[in-house]
PDB file of N, CA and C in Angstrom:
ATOM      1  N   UNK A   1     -18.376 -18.170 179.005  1.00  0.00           N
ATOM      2  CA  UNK A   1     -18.817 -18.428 177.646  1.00  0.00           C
ATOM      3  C   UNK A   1     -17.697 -19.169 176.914  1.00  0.00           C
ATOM      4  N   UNK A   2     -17.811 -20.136 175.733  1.00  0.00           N
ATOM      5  CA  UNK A   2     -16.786 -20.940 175.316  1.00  0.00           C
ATOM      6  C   UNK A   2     -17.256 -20.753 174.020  1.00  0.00           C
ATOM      7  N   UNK A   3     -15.905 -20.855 173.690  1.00  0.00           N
ATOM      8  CA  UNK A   3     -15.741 -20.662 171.986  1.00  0.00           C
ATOM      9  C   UNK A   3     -16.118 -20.243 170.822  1.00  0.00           C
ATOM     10  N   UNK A   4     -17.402 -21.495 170.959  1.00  0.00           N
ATOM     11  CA  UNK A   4     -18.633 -21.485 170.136  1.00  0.00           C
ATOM     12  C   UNK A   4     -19.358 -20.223 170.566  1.00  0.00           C
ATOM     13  N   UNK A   5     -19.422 -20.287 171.681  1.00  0.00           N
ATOM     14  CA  UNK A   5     -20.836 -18.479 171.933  1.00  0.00           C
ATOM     15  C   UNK A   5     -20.359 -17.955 171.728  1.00  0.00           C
ATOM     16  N   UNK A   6     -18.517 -17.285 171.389  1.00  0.00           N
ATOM     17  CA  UNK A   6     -18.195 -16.197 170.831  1.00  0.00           C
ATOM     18  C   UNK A   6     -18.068 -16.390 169.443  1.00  0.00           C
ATOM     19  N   UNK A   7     -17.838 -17.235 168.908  1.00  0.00           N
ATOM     20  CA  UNK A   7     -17.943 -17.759 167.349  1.00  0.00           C
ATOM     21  C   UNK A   7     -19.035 -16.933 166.867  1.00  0.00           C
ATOM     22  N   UNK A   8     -20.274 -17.769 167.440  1.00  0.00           N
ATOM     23  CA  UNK A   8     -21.309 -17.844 167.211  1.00  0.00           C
ATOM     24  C   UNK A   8     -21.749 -15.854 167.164  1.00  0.00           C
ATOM     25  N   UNK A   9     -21.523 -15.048 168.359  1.00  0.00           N
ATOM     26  CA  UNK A   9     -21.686 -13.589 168.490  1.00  0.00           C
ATOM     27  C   UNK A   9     -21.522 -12.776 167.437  1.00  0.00           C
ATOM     28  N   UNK A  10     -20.470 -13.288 167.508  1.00  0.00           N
ATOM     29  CA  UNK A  10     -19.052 -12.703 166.081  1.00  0.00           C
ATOM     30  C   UNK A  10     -19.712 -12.667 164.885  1.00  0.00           C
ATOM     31  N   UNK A  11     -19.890 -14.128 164.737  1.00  0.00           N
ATOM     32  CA  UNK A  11     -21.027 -14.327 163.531  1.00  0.00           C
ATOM     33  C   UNK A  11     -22.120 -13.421 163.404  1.00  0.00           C
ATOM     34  N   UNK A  12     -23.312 -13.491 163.981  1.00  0.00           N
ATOM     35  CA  UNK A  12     -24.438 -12.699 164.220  1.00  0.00           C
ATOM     36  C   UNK A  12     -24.020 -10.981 164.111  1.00  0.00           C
ATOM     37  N   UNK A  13     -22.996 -10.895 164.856  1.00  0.00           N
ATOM     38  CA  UNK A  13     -22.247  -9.179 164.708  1.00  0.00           C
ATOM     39  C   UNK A  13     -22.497  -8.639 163.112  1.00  0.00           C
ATOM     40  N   UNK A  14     -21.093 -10.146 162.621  1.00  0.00           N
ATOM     41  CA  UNK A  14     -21.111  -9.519 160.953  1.00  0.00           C
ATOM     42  C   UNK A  14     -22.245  -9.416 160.484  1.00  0.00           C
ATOM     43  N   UNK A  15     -23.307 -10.558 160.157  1.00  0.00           N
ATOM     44  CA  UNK A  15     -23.964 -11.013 159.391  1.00  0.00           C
ATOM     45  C   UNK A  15     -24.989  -9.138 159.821  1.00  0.00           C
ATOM     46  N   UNK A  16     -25.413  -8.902 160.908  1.00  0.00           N
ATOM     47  CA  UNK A  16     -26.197  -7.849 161.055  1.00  0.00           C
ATOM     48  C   UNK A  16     -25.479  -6.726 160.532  1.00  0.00           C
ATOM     49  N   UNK A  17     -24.100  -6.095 160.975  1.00  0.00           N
ATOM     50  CA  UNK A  17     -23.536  -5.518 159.867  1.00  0.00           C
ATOM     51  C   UNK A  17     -23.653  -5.455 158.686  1.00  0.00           C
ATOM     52  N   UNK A  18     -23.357  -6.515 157.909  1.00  0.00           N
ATOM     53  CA  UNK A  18     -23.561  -6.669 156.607  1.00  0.00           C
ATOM     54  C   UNK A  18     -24.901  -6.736 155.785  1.00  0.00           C
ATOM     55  N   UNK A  19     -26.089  -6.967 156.585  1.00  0.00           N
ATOM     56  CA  UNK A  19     -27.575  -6.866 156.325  1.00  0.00           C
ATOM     57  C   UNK A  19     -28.307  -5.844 156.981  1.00  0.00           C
ATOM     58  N   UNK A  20     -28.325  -5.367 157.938  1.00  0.00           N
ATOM     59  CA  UNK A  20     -28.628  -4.895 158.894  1.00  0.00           C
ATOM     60  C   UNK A  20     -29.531  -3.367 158.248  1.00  0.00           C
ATOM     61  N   UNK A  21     -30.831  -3.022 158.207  1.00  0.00           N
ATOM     62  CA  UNK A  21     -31.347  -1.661 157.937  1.00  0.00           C
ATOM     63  C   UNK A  21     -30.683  -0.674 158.590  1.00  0.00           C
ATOM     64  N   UNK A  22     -30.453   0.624 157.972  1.00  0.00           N
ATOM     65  CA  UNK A  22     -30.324   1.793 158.589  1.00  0.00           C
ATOM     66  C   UNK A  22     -28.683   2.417 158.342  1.00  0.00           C
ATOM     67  N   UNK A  23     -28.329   3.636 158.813  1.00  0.00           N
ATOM     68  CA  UNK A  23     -27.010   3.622 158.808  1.00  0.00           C
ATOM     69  C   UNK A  23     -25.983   2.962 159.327  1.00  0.00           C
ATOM     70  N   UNK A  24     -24.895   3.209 159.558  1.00  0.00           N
ATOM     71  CA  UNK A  24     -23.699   2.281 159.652  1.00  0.00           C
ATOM     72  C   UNK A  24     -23.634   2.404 161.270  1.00  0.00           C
ATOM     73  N   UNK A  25     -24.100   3.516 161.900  1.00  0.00           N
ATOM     74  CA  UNK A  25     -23.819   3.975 163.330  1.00  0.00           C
ATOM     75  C   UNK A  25     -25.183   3.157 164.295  1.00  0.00           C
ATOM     76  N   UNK A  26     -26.082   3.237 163.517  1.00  0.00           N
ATOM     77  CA  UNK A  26     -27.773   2.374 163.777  1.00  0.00           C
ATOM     78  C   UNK A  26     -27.042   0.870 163.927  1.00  0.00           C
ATOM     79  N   UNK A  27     -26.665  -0.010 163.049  1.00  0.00           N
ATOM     80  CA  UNK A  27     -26.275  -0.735 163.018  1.00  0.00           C
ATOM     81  C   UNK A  27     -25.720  -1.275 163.721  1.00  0.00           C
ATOM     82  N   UNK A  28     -24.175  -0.112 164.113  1.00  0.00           N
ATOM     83  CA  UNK A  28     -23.522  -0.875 165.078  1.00  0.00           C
ATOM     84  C   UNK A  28     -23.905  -0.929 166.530  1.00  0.00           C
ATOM     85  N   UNK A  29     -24.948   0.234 166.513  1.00  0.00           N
ATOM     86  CA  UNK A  29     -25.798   0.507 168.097  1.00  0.00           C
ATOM     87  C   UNK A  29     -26.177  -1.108 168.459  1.00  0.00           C
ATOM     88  N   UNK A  30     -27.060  -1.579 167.521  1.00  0.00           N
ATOM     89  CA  UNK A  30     -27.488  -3.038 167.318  1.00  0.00           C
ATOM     90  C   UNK A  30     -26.860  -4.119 167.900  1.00  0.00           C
ATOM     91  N   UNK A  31     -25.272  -4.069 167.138  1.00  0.00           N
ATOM     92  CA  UNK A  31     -24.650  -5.263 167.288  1.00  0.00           C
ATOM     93  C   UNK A  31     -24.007  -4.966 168.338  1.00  0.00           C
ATOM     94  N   UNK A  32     -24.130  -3.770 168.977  1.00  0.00           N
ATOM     95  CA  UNK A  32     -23.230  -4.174 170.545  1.00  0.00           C
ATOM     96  C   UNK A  32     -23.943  -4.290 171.422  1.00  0.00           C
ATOM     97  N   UNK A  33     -25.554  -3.741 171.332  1.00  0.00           N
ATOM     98  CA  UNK A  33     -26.429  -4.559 172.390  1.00  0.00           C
ATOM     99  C   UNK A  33     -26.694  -6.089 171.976  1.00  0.00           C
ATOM    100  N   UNK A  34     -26.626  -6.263 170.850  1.00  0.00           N
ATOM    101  CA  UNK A  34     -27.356  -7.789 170.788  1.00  0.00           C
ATOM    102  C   UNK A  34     -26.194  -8.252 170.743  1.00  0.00           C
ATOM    103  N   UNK A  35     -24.905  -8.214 170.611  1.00  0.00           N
ATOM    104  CA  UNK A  35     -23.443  -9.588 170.506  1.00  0.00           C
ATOM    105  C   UNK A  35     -22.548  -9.326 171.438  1.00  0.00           C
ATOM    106  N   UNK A  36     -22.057  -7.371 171.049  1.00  0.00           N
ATOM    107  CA  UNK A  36     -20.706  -7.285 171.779  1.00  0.00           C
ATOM    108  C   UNK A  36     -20.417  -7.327 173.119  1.00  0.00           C
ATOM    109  N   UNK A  37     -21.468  -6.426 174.041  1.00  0.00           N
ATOM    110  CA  UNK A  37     -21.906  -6.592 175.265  1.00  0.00           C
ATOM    111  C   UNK A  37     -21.588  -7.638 175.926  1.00  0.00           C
ATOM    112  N   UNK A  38     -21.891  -8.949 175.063  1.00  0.00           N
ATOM    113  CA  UNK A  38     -22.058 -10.111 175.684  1.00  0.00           C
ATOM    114  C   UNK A  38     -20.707 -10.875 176.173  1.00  0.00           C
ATOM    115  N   UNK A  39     -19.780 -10.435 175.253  1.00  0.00           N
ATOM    116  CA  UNK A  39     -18.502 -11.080 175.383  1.00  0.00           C
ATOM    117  C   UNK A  39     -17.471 -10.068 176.007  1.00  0.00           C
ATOM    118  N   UNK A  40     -16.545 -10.695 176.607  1.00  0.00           N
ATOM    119  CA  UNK A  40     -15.271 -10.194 177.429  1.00  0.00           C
ATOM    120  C   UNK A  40     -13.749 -10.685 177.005  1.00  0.00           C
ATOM    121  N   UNK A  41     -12.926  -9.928 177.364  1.00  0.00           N
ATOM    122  CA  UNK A  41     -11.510 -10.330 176.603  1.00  0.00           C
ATOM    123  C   UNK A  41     -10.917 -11.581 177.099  1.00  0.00           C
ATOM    124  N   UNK A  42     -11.886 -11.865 178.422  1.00  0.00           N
ATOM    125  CA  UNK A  42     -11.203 -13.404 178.921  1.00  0.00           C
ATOM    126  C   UNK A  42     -11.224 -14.062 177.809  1.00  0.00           C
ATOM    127  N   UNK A  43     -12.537 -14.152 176.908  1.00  0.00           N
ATOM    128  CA  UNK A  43     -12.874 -15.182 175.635  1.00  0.00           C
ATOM    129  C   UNK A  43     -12.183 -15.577 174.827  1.00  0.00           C
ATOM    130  N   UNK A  44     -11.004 -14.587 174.850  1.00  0.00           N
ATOM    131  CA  UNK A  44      -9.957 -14.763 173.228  1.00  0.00           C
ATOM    132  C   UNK A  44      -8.202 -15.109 173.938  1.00  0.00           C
ATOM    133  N   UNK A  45      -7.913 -15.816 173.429  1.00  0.00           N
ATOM    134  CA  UNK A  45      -6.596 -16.350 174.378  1.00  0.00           C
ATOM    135  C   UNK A  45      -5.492 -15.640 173.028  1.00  0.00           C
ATOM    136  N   UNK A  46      -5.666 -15.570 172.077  1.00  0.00           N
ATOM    137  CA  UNK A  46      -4.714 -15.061 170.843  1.00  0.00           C
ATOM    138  C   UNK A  46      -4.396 -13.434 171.487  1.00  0.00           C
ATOM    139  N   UNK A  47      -3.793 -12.708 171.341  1.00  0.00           N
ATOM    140  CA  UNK A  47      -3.202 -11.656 171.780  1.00  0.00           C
ATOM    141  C   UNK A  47      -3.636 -10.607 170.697  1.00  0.00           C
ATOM    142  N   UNK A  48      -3.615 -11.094 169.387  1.00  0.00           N
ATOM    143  CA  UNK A  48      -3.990 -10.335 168.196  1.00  0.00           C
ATOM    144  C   UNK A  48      -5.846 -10.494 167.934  1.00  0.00           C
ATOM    145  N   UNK A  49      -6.435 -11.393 169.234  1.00  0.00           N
ATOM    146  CA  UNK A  49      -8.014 -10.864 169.227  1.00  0.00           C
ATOM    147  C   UNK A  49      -7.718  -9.980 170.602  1.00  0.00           C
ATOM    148  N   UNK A  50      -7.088 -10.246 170.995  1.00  0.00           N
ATOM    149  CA  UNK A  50      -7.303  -9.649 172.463  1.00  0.00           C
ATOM    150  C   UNK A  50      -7.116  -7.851 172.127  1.00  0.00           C
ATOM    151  N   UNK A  51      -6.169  -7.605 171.515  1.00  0.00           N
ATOM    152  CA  UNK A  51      -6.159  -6.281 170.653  1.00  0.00           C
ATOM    153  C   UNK A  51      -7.374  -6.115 169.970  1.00  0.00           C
ATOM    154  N   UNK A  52      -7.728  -6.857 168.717  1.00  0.00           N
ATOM    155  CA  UNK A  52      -9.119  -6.028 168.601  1.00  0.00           C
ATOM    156  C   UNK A  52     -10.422  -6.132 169.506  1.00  0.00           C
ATOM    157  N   UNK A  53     -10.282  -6.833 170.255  1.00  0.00           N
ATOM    158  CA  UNK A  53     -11.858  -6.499 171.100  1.00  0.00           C
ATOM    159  C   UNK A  53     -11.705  -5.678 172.141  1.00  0.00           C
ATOM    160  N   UNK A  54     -10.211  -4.773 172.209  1.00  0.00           N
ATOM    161  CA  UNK A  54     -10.323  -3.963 173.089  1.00  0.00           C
ATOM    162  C   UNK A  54     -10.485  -2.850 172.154  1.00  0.00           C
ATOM    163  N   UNK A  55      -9.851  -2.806 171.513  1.00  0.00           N
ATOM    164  CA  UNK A  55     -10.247  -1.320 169.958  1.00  0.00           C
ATOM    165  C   UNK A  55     -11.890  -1.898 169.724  1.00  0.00           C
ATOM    166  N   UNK A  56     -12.727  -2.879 169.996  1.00  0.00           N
ATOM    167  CA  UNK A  56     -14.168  -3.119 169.452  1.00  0.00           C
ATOM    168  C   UNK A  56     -14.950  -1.993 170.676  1.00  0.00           C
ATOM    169  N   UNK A  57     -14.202  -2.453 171.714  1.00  0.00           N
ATOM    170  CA  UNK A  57     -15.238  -2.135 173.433  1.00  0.00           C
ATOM    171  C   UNK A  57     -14.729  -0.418 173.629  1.00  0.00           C
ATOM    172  N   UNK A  58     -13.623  -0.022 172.837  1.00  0.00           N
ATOM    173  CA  UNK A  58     -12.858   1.014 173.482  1.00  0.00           C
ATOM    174  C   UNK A  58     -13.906   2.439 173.652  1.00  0.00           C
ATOM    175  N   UNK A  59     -15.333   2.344 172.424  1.00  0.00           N
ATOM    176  CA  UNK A  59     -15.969   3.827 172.425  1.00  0.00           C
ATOM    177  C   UNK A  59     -16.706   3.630 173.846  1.00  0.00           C
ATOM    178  N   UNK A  60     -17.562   2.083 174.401  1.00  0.00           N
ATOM    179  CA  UNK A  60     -17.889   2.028 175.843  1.00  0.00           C
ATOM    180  C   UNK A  60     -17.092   2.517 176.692  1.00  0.00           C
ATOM    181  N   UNK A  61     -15.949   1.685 176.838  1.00  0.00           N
ATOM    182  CA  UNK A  61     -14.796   2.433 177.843  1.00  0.00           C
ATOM    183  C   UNK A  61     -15.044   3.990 177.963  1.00  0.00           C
ATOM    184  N   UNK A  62     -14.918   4.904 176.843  1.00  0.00           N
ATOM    185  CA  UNK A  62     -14.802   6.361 176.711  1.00  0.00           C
ATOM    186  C   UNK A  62     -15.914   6.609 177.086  1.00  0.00           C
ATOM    187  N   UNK A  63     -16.953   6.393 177.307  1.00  0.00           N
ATOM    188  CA  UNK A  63     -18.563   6.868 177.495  1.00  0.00           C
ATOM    189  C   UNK A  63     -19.251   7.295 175.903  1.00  0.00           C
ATOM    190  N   UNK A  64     -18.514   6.556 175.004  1.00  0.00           N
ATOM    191  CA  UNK A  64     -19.379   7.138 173.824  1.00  0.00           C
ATOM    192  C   UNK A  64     -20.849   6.245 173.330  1.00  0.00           C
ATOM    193  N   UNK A  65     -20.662   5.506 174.359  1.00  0.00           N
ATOM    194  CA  UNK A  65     -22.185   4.939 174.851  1.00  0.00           C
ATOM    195  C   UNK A  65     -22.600   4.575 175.662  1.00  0.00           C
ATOM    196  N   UNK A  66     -23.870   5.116 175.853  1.00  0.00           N
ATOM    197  CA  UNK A  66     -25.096   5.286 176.812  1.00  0.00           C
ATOM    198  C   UNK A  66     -26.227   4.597 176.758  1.00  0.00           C
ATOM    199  N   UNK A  67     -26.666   3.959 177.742  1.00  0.00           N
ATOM    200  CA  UNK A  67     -28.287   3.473 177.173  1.00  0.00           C
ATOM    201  C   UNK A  67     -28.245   2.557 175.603  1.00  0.00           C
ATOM    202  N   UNK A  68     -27.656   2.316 175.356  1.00  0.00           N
ATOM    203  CA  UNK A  68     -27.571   1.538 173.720  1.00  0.00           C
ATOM    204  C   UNK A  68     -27.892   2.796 172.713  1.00  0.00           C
ATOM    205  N   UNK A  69     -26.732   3.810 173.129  1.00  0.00           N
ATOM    206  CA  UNK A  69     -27.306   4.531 171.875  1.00  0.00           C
ATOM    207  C   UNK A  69     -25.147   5.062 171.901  1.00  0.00           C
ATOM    208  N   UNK A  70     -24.610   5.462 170.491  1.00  0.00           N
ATOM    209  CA  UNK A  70     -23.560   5.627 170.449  1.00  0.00           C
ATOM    210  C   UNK A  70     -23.767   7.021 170.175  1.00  0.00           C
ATOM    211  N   UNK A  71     -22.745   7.934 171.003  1.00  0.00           N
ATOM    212  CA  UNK A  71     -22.793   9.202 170.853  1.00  0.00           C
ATOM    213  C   UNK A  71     -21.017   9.937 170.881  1.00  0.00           C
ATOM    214  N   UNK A  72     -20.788  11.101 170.025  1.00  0.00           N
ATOM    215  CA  UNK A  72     -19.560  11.645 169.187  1.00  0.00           C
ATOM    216  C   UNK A  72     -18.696  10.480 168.575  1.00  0.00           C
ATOM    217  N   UNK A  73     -19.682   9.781 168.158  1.00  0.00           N
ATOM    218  CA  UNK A  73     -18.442   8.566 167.143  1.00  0.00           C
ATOM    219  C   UNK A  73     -18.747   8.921 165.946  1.00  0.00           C
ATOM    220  N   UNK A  74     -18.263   9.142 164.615  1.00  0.00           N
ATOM    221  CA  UNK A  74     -18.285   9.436 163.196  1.00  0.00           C
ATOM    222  C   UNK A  74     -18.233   8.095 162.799  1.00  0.00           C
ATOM    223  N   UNK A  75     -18.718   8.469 161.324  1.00  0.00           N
ATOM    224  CA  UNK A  75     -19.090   7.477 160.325  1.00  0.00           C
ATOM    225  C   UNK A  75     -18.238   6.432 160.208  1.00  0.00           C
ATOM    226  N   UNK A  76     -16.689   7.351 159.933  1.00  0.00           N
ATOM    227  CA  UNK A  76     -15.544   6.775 159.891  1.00  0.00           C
ATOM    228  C   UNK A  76     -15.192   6.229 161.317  1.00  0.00           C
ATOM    229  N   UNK A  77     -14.950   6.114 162.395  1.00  0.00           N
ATOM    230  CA  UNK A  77     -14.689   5.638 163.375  1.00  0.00           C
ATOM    231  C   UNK A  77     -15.602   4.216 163.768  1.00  0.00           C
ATOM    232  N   UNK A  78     -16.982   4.324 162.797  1.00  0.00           N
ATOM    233  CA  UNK A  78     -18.096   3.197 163.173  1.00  0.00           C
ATOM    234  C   UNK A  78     -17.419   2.341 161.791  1.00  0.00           C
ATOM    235  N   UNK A  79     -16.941   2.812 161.076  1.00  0.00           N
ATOM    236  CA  UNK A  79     -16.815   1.785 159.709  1.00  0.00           C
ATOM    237  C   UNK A  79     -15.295   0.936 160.376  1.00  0.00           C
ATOM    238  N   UNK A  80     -14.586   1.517 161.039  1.00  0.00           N
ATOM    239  CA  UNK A  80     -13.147   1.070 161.461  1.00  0.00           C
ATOM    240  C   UNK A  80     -13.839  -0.134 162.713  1.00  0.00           C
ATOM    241  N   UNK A  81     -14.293   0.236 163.187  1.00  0.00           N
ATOM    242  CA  UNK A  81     -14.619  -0.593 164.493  1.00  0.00           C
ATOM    243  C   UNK A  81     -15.542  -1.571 163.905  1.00  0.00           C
ATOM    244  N   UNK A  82     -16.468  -1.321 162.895  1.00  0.00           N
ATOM    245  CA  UNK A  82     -17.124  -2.507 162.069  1.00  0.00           C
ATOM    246  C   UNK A  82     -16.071  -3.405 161.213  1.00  0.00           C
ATOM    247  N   UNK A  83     -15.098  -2.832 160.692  1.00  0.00           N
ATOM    248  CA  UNK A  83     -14.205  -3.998 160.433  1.00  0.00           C
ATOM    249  C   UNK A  83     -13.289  -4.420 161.351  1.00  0.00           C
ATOM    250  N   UNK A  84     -13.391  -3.598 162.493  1.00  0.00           N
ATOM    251  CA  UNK A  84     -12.109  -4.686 163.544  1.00  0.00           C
ATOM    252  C   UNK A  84     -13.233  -5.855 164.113  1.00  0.00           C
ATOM    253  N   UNK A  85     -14.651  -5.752 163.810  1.00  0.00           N
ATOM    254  CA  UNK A  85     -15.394  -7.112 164.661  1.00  0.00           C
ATOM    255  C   UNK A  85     -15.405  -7.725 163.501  1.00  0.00           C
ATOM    256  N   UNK A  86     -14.821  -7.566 161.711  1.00  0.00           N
ATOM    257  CA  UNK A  86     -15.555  -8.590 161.181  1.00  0.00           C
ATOM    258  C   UNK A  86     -13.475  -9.357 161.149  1.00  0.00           C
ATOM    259  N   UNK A  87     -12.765  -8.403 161.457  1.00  0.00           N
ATOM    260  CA  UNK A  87     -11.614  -9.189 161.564  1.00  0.00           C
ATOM    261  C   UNK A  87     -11.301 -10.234 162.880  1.00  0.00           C
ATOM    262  N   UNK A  88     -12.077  -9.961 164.053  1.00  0.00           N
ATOM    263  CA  UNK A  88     -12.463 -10.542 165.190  1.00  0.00           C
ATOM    264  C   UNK A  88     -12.828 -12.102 164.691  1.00  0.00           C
ATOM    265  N   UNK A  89     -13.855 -11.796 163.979  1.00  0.00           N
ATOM    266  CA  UNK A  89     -14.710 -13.141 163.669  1.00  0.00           C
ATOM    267  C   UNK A  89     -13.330 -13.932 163.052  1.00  0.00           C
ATOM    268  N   UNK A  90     -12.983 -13.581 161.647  1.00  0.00           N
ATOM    269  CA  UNK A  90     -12.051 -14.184 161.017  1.00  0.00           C
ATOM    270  C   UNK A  90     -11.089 -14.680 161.872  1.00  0.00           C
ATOM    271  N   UNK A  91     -10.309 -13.957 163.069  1.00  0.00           N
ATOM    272  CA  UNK A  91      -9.314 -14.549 163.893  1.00  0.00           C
ATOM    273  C   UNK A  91      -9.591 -15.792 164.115  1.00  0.00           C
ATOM    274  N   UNK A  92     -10.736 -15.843 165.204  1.00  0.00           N
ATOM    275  CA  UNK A  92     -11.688 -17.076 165.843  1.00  0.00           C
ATOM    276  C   UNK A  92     -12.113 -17.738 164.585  1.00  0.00           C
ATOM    277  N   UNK A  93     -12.178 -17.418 163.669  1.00  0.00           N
ATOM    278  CA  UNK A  93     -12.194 -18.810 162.482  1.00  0.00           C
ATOM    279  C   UNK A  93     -11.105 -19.268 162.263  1.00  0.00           C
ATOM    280  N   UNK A  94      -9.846 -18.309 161.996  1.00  0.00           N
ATOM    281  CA  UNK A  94      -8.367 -19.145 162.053  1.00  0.00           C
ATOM    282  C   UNK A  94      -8.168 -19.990 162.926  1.00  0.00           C
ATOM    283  N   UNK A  95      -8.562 -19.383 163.631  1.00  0.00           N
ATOM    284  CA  UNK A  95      -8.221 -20.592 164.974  1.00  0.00           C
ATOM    285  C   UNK A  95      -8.595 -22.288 164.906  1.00  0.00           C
ATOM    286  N   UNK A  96      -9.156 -22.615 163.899  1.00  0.00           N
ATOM    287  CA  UNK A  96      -9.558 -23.887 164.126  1.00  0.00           C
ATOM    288  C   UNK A  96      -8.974 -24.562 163.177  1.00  0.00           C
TER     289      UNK A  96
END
């Protein structure tokens, strides 16, 4: 995937975040089947994305999701990881 399709993910991530029906944990269930899933840390060559998309992927790693559903993550832990993807995006916009 190049640049643009993670640009582009990133984008779609926030924008559903930021619009998105339901609670904050619904939400982010959403944006990691429909964006995060999709992308891998090969994608980001900066060291300071490469840090947050491993803090983005880290509740998968743990098994705190299953089947597209997120399970023992709190409100607060979904609001932290919702702003490390909207700081994600911003990186990959610095970048240009």
């Amino acid at each position: 995937m190049d640049k643009h399709s993670a640009w582009e993910r990133l984008y779609l991530a926030v924008e559903s975040l930021a619009s998105g029906e339901g609670a904050i944990l619904s939400r982010l269930e959403n944006v990691y089947m429909s964006h995060i899933l999709a992308l891998n840390e090969n994608e980001f060559q900066d060291e300071k994305a490469k840090t947050l998309f491993k803090a983005i992927v880290k509740p998968i790693e743990d098994g705190k999701m299953r089947k597209g559903q997120i399970f023992d993550l709190s409100n607060e832990e979904a609001r932290q990881i919702s702003k490390n993807i909207v700081s994600l995006f911003i990186n990959i916009i610095d970048q240009d």
